[in-house]
PDB file of N, CA and C in Angstrom:
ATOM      1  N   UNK A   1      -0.499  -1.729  46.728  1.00  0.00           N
ATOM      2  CA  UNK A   1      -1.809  -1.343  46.266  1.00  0.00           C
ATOM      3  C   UNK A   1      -2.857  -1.816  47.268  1.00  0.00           C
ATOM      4  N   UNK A   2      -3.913  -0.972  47.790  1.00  0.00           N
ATOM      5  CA  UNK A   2      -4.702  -0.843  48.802  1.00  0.00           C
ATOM      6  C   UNK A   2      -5.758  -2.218  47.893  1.00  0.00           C
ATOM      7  N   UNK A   3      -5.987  -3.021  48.851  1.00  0.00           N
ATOM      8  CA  UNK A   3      -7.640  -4.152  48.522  1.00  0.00           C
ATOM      9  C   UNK A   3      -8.958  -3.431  48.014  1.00  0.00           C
ATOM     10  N   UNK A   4      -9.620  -3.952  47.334  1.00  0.00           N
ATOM     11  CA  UNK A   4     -10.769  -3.211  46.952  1.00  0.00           C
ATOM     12  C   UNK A   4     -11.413  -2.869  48.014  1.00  0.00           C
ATOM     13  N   UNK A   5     -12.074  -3.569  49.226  1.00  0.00           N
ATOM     14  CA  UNK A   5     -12.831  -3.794  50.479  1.00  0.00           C
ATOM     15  C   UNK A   5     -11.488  -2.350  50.815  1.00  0.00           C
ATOM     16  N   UNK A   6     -10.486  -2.407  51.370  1.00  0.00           N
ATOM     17  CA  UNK A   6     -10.266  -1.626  52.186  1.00  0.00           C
ATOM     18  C   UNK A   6     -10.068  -0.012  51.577  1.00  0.00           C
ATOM     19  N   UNK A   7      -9.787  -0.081  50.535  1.00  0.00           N
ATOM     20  CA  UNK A   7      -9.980   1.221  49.290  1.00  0.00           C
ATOM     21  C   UNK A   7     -11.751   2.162  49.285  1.00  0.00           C
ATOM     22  N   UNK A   8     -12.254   0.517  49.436  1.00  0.00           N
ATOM     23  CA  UNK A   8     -14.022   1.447  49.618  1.00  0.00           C
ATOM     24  C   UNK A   8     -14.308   1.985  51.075  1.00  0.00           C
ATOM     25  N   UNK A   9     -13.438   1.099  52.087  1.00  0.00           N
ATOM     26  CA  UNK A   9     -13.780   1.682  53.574  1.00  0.00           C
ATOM     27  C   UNK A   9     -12.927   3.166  53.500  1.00  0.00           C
ATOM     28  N   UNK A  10     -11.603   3.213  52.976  1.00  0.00           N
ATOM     29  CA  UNK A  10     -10.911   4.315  52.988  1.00  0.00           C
ATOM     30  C   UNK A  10     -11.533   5.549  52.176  1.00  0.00           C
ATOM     31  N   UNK A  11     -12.275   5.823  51.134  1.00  0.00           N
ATOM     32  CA  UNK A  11     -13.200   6.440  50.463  1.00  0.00           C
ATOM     33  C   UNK A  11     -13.981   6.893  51.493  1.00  0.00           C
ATOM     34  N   UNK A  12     -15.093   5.923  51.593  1.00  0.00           N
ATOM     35  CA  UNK A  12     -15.776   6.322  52.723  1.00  0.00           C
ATOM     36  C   UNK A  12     -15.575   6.968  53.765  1.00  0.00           C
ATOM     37  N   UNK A  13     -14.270   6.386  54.741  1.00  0.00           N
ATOM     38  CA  UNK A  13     -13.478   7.698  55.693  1.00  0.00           C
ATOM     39  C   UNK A  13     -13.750   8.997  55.333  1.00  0.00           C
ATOM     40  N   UNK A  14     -12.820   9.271  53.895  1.00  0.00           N
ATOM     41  CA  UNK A  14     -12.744  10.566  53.552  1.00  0.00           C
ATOM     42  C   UNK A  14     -14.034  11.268  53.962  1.00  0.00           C
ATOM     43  N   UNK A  15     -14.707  10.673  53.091  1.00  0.00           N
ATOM     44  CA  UNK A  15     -16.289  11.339  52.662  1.00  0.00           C
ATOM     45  C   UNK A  15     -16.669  11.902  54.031  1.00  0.00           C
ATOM     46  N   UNK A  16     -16.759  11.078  54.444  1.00  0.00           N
ATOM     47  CA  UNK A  16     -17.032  11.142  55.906  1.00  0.00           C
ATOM     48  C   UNK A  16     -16.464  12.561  56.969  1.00  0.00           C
ATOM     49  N   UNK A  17     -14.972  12.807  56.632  1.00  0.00           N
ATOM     50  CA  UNK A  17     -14.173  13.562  56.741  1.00  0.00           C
ATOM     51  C   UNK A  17     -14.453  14.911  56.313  1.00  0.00           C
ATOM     52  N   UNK A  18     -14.645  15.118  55.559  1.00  0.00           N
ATOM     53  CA  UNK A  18     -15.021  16.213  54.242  1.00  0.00           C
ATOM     54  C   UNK A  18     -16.395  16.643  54.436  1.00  0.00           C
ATOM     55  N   UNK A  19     -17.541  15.512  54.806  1.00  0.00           N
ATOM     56  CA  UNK A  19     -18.673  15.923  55.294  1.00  0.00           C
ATOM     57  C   UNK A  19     -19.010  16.453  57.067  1.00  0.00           C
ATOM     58  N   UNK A  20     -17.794  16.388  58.000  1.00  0.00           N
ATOM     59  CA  UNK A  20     -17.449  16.992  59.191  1.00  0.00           C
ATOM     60  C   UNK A  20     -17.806  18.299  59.760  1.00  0.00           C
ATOM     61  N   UNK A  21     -18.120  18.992  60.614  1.00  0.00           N
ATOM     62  CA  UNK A  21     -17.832  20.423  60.712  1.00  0.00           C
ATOM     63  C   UNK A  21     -16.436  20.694  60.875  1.00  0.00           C
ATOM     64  N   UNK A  22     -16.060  20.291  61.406  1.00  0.00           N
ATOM     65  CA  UNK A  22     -14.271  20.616  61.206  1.00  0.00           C
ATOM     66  C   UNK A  22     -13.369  20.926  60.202  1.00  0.00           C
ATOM     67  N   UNK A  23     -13.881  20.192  59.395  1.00  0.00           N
ATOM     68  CA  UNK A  23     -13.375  20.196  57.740  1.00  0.00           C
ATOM     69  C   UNK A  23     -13.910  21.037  57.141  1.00  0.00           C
ATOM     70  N   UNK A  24     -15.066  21.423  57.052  1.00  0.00           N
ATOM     71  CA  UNK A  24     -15.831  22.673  56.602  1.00  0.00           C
ATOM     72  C   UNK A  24     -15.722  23.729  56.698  1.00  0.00           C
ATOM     73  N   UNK A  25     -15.364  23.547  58.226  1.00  0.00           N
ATOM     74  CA  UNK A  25     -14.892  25.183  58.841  1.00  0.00           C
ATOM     75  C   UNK A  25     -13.134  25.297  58.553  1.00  0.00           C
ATOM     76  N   UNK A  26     -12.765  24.386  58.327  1.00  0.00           N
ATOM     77  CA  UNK A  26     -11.341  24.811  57.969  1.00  0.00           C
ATOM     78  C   UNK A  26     -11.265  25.162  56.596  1.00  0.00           C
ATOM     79  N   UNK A  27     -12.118  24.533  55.711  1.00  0.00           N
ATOM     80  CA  UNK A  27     -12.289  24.974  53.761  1.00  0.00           C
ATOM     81  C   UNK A  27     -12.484  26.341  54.251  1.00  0.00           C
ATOM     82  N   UNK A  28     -13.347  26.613  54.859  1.00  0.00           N
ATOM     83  CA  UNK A  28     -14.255  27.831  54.660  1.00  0.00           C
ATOM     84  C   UNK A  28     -12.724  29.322  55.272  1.00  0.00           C
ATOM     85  N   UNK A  29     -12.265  29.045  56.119  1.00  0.00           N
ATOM     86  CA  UNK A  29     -11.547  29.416  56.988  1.00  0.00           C
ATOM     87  C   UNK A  29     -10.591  29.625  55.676  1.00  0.00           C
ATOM     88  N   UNK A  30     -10.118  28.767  54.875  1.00  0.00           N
ATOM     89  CA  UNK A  30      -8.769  28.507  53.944  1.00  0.00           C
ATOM     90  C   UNK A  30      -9.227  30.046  52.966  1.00  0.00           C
ATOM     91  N   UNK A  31     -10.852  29.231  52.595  1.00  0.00           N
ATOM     92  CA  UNK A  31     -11.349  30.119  51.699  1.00  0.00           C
ATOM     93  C   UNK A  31     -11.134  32.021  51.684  1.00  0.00           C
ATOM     94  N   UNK A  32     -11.435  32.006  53.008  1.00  0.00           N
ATOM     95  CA  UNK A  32     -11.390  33.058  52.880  1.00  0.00           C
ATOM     96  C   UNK A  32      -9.665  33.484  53.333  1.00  0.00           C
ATOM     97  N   UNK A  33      -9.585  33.245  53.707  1.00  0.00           N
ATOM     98  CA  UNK A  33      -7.707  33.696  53.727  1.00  0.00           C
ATOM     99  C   UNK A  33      -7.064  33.890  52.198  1.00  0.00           C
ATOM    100  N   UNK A  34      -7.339  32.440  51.413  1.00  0.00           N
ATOM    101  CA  UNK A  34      -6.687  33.380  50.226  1.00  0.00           C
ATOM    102  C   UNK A  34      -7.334  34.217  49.496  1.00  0.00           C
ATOM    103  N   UNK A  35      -8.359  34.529  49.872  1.00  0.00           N
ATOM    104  CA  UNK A  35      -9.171  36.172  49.125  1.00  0.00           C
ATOM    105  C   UNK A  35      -8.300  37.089  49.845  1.00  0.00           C
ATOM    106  N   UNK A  36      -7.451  36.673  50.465  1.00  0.00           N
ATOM    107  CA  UNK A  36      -6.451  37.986  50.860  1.00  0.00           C
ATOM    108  C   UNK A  36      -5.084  37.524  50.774  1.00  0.00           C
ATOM    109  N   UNK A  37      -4.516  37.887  49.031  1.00  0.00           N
ATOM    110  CA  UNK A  37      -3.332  37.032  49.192  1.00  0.00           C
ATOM    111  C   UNK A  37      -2.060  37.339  50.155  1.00  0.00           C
ATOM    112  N   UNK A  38      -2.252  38.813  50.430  1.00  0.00           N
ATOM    113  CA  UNK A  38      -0.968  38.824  51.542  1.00  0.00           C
ATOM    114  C   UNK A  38      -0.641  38.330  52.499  1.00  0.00           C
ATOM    115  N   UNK A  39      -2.341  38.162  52.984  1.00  0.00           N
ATOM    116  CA  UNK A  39      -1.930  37.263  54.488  1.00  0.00           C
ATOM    117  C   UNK A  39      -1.953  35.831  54.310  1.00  0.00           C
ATOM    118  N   UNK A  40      -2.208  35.347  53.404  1.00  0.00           N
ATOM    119  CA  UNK A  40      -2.278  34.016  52.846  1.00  0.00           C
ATOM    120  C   UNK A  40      -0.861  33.593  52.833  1.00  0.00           C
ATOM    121  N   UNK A  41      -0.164  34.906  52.148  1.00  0.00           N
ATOM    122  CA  UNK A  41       1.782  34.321  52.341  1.00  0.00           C
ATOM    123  C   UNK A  41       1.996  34.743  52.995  1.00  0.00           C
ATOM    124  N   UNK A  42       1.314  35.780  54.260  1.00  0.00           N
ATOM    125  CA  UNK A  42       2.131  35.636  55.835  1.00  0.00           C
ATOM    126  C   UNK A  42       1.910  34.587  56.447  1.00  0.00           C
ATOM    127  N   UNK A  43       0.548  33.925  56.382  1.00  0.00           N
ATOM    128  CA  UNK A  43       0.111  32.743  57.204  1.00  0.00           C
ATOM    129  C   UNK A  43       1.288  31.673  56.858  1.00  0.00           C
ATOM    130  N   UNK A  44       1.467  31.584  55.376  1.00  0.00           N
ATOM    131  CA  UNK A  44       2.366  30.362  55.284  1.00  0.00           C
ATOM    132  C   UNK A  44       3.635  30.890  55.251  1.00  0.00           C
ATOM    133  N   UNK A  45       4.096  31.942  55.251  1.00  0.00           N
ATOM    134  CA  UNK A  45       5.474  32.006  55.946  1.00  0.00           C
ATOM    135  C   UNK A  45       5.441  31.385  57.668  1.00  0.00           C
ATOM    136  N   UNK A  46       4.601  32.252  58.473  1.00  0.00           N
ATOM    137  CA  UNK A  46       4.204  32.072  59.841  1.00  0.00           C
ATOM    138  C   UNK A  46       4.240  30.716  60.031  1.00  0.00           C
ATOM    139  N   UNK A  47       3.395  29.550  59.138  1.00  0.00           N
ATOM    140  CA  UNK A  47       3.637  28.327  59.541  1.00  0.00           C
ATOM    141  C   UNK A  47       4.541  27.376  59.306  1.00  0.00           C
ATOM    142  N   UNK A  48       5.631  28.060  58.054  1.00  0.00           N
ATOM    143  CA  UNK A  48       6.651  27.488  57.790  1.00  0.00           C
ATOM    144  C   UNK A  48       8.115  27.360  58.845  1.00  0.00           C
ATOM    145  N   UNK A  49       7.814  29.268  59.146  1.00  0.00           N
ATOM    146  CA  UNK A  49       8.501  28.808  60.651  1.00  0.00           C
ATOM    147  C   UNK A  49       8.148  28.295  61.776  1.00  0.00           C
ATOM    148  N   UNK A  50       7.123  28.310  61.891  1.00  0.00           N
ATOM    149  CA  UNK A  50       6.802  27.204  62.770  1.00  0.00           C
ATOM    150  C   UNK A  50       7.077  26.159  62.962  1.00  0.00           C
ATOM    151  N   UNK A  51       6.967  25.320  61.587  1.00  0.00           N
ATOM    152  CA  UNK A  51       7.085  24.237  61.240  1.00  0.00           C
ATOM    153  C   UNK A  51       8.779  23.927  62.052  1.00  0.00           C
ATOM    154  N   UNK A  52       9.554  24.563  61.253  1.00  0.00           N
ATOM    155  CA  UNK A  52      10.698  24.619  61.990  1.00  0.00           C
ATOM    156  C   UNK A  52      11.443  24.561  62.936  1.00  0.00           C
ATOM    157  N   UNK A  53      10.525  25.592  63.808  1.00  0.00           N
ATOM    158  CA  UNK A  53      10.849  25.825  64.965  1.00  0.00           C
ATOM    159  C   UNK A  53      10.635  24.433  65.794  1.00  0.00           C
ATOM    160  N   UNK A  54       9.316  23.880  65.581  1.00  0.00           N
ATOM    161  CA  UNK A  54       9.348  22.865  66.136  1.00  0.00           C
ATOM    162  C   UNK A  54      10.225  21.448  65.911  1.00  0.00           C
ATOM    163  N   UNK A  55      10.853  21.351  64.563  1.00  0.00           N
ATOM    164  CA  UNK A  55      11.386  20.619  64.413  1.00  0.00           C
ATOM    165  C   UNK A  55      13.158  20.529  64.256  1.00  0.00           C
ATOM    166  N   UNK A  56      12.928  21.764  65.309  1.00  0.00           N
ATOM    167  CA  UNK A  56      14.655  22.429  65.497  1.00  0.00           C
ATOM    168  C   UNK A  56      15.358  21.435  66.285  1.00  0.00           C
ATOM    169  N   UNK A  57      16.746  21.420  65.792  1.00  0.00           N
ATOM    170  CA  UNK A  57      17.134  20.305  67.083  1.00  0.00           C
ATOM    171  C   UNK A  57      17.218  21.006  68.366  1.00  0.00           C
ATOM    172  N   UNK A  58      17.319  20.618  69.651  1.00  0.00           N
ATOM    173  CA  UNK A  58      17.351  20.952  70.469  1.00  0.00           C
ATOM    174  C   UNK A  58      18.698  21.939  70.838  1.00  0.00           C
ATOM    175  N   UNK A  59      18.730  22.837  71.134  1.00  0.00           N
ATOM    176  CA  UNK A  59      19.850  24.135  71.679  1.00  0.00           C
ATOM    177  C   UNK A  59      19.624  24.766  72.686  1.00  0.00           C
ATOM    178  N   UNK A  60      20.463  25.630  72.913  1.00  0.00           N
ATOM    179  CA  UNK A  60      20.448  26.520  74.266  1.00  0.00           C
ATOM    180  C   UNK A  60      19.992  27.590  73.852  1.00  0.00           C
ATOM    181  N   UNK A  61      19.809  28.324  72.344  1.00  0.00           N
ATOM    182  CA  UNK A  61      19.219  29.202  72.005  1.00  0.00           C
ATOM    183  C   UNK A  61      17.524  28.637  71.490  1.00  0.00           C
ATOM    184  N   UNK A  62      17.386  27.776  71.545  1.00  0.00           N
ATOM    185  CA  UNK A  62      15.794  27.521  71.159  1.00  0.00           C
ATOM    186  C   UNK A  62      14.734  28.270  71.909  1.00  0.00           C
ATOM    187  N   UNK A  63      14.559  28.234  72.972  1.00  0.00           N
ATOM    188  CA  UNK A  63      13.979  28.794  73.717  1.00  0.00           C
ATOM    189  C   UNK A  63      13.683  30.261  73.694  1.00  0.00           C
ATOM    190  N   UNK A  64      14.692  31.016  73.565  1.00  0.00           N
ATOM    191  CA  UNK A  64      14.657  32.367  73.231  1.00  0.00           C
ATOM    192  C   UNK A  64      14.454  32.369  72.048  1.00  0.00           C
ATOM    193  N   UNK A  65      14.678  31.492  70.836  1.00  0.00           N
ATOM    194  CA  UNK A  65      14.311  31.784  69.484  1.00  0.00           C
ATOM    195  C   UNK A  65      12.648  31.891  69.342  1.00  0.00           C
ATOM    196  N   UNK A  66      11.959  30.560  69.671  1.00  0.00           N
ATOM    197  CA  UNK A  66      10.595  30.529  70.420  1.00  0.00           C
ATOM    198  C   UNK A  66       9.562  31.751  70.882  1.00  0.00           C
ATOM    199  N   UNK A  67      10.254  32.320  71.944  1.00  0.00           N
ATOM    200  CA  UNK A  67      10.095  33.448  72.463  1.00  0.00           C
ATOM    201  C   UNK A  67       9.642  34.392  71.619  1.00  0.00           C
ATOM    202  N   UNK A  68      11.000  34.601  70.718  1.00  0.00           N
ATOM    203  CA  UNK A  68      11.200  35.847  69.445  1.00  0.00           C
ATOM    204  C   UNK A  68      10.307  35.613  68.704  1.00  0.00           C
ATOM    205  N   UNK A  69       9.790  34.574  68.656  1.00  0.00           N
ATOM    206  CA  UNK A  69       8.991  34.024  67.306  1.00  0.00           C
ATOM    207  C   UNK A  69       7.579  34.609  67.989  1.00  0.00           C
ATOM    208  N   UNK A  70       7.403  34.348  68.820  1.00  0.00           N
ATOM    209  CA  UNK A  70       6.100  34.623  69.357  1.00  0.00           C
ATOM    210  C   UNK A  70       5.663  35.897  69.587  1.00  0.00           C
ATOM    211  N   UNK A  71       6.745  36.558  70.060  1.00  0.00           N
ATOM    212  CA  UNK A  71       6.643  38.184  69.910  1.00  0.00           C
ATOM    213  C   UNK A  71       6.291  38.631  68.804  1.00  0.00           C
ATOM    214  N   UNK A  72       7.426  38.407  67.634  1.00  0.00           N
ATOM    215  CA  UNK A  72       7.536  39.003  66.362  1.00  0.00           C
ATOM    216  C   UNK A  72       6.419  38.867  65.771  1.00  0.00           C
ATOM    217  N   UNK A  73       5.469  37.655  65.767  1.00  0.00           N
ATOM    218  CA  UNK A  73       4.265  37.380  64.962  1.00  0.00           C
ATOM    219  C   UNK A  73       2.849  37.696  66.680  1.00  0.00           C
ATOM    220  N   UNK A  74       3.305  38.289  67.529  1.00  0.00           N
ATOM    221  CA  UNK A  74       1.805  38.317  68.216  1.00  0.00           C
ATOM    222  C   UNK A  74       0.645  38.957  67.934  1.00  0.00           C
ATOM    223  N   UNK A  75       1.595  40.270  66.920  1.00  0.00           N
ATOM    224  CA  UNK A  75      -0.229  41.083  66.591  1.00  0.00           C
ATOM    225  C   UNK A  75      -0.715  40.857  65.637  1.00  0.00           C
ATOM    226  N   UNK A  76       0.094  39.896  64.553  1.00  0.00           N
ATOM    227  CA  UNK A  76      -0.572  39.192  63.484  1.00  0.00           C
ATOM    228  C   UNK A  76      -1.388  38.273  63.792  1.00  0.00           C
ATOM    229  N   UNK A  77      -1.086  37.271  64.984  1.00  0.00           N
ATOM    230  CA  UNK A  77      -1.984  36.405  65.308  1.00  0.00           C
ATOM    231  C   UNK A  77      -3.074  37.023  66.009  1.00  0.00           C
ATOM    232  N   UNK A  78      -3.057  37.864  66.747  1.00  0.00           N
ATOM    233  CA  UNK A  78      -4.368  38.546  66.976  1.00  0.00           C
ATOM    234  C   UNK A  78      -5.510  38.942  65.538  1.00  0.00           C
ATOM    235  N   UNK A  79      -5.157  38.922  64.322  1.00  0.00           N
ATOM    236  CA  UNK A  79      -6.035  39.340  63.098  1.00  0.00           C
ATOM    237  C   UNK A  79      -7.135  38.105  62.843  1.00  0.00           C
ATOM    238  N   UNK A  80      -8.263  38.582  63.386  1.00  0.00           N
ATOM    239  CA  UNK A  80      -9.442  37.926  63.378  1.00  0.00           C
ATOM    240  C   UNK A  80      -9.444  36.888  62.218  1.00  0.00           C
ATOM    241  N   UNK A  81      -9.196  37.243  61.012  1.00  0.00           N
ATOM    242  CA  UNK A  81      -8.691  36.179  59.361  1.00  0.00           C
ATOM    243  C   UNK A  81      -7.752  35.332  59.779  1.00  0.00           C
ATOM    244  N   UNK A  82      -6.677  35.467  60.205  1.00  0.00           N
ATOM    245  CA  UNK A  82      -5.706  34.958  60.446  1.00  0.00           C
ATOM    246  C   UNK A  82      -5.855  34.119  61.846  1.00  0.00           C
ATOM    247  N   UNK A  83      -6.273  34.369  62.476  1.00  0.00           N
ATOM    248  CA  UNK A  83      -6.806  33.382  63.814  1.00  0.00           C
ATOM    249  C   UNK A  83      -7.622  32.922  63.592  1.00  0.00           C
ATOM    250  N   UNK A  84      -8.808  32.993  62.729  1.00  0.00           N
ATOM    251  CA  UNK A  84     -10.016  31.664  62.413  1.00  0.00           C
ATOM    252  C   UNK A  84      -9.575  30.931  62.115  1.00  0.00           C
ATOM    253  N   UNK A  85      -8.308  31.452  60.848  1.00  0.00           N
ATOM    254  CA  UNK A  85      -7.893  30.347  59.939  1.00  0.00           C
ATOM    255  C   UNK A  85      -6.887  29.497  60.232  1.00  0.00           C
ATOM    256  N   UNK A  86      -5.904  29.633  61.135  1.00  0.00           N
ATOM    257  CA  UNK A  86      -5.044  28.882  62.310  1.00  0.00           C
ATOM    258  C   UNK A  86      -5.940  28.053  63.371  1.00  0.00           C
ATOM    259  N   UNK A  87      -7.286  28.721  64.150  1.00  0.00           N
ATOM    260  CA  UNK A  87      -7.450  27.970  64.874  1.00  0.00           C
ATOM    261  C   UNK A  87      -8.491  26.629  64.022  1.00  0.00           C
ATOM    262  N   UNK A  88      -9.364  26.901  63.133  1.00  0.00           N
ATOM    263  CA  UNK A  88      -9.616  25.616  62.394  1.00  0.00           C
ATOM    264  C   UNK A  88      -8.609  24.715  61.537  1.00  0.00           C
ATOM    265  N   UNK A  89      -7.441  25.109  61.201  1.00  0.00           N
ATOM    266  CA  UNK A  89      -6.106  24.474  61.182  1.00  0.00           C
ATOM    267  C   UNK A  89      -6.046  23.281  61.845  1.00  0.00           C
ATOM    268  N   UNK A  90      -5.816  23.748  63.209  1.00  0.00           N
ATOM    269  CA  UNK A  90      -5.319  23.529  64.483  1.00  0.00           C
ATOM    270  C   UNK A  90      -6.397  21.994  64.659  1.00  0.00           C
ATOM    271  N   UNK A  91      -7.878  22.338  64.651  1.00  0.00           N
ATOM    272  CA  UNK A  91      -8.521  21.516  64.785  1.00  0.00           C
ATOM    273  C   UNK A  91      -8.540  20.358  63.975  1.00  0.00           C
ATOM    274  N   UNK A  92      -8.331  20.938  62.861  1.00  0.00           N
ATOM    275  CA  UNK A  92      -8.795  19.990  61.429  1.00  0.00           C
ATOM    276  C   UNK A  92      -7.351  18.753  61.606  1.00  0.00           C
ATOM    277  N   UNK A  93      -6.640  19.307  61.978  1.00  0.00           N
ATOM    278  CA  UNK A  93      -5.320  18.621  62.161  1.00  0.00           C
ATOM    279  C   UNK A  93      -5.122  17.664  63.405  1.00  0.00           C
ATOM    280  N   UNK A  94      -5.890  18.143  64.299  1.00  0.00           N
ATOM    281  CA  UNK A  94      -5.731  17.487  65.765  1.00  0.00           C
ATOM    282  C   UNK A  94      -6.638  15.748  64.785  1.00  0.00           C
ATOM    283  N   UNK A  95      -8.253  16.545  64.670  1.00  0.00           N
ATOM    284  CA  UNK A  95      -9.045  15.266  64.124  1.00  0.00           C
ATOM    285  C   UNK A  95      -8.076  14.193  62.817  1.00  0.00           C
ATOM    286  N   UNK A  96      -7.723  14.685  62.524  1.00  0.00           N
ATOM    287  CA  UNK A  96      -6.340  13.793  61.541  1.00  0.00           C
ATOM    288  C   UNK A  96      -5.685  12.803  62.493  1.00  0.00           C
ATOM    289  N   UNK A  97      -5.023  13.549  63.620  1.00  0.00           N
ATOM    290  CA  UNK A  97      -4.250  12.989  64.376  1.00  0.00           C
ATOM    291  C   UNK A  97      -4.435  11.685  65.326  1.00  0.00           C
ATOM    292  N   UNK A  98      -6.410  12.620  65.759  1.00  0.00           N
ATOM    293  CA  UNK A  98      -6.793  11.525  66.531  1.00  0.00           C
ATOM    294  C   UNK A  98      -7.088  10.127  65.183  1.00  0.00           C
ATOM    295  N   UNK A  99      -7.786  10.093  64.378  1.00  0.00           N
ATOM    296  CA  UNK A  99      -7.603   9.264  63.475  1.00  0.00           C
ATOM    297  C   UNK A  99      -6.888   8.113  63.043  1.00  0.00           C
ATOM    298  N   UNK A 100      -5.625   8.630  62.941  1.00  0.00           N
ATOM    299  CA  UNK A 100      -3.855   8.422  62.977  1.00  0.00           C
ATOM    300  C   UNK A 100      -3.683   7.347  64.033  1.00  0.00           C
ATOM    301  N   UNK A 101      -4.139   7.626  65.223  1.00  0.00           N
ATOM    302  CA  UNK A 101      -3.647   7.425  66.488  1.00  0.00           C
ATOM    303  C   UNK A 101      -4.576   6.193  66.655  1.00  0.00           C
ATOM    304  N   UNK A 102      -5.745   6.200  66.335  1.00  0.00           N
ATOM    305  CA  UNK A 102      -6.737   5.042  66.686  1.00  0.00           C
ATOM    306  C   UNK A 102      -6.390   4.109  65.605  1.00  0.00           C
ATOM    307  N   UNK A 103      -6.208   4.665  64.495  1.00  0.00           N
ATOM    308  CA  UNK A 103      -5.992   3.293  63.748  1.00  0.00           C
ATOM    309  C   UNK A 103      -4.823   2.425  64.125  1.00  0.00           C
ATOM    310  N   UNK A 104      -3.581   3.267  64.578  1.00  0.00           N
ATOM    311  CA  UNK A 104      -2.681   2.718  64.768  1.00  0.00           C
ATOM    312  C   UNK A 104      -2.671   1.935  66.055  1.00  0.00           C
ATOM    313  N   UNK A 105      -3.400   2.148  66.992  1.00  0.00           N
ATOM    314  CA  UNK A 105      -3.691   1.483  68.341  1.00  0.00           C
ATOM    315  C   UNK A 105      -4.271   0.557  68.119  1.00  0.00           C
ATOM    316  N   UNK A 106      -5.788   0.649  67.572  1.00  0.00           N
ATOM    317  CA  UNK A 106      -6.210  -0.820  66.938  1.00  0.00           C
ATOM    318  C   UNK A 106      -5.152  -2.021  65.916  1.00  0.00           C
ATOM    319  N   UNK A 107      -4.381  -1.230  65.071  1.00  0.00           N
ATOM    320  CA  UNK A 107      -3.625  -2.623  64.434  1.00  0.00           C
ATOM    321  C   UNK A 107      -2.696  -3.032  65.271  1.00  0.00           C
ATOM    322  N   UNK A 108      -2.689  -2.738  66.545  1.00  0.00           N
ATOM    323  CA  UNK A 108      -1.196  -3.353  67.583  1.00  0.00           C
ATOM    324  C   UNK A 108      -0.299  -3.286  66.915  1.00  0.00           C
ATOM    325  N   UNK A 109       0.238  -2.209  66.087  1.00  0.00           N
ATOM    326  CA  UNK A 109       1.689  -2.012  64.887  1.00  0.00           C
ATOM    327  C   UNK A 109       2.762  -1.222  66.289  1.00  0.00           C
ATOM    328  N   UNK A 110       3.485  -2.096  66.465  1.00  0.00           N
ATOM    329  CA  UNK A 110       4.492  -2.032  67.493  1.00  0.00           C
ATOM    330  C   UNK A 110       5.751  -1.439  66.639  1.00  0.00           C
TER     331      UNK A 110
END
């Protein structure tokens, strides 16, 4: 169970987070994707394999699977809805990461 002191700094983060342009533009981005539920379950099919793909073990067919993947979904990712809403994804996730990354550098957690 998180300390009171560090529970109110972690709150605050959020807020903080949530009050971002990054975060905004990714709600907004979300928002409008599922006003279109089809592409809403192509997007998350699309990122499920993704997900995958990246976390494939390593093979001699990966590479060409990769490939295929990128083909098969290129003119979907060209759809203006579908590329706002991936590339504020993309962002909203990086700022997570950097986050992630500083806290963990500051606690010297080896």
């Amino acid at each position: 169970m998180l300390e009171q002191k560090t529970k109110l700094a972690l709150d605050d983060l959020i807020a903080q987070i949530k009050e971002s342009a990054t975060y905004k533009e990714y709600h907004l981005q979300l928002e409008r994707l599922k006003a279109e539920p089809d592409f809403y379950r192509q997007v998350n099919e699309f990122r499920q394999k993704n997900y995958e793909l990246q976390n494939a073990p390593k093979s001699e067919d990966l590479l060409e699977r990769v490939e295929a993947f990128g083909v098969e979904y290129e003119a979907f990712r060209q759809n203006p809805l579908v590329d706002d809403f991936l590339q504020a994804e993309l962002a909203f996730c990086r700022m997570i990461q950097n986050i992630n990354l500083k806290i963990m550098e500051e606690m010297e957690f080896e």
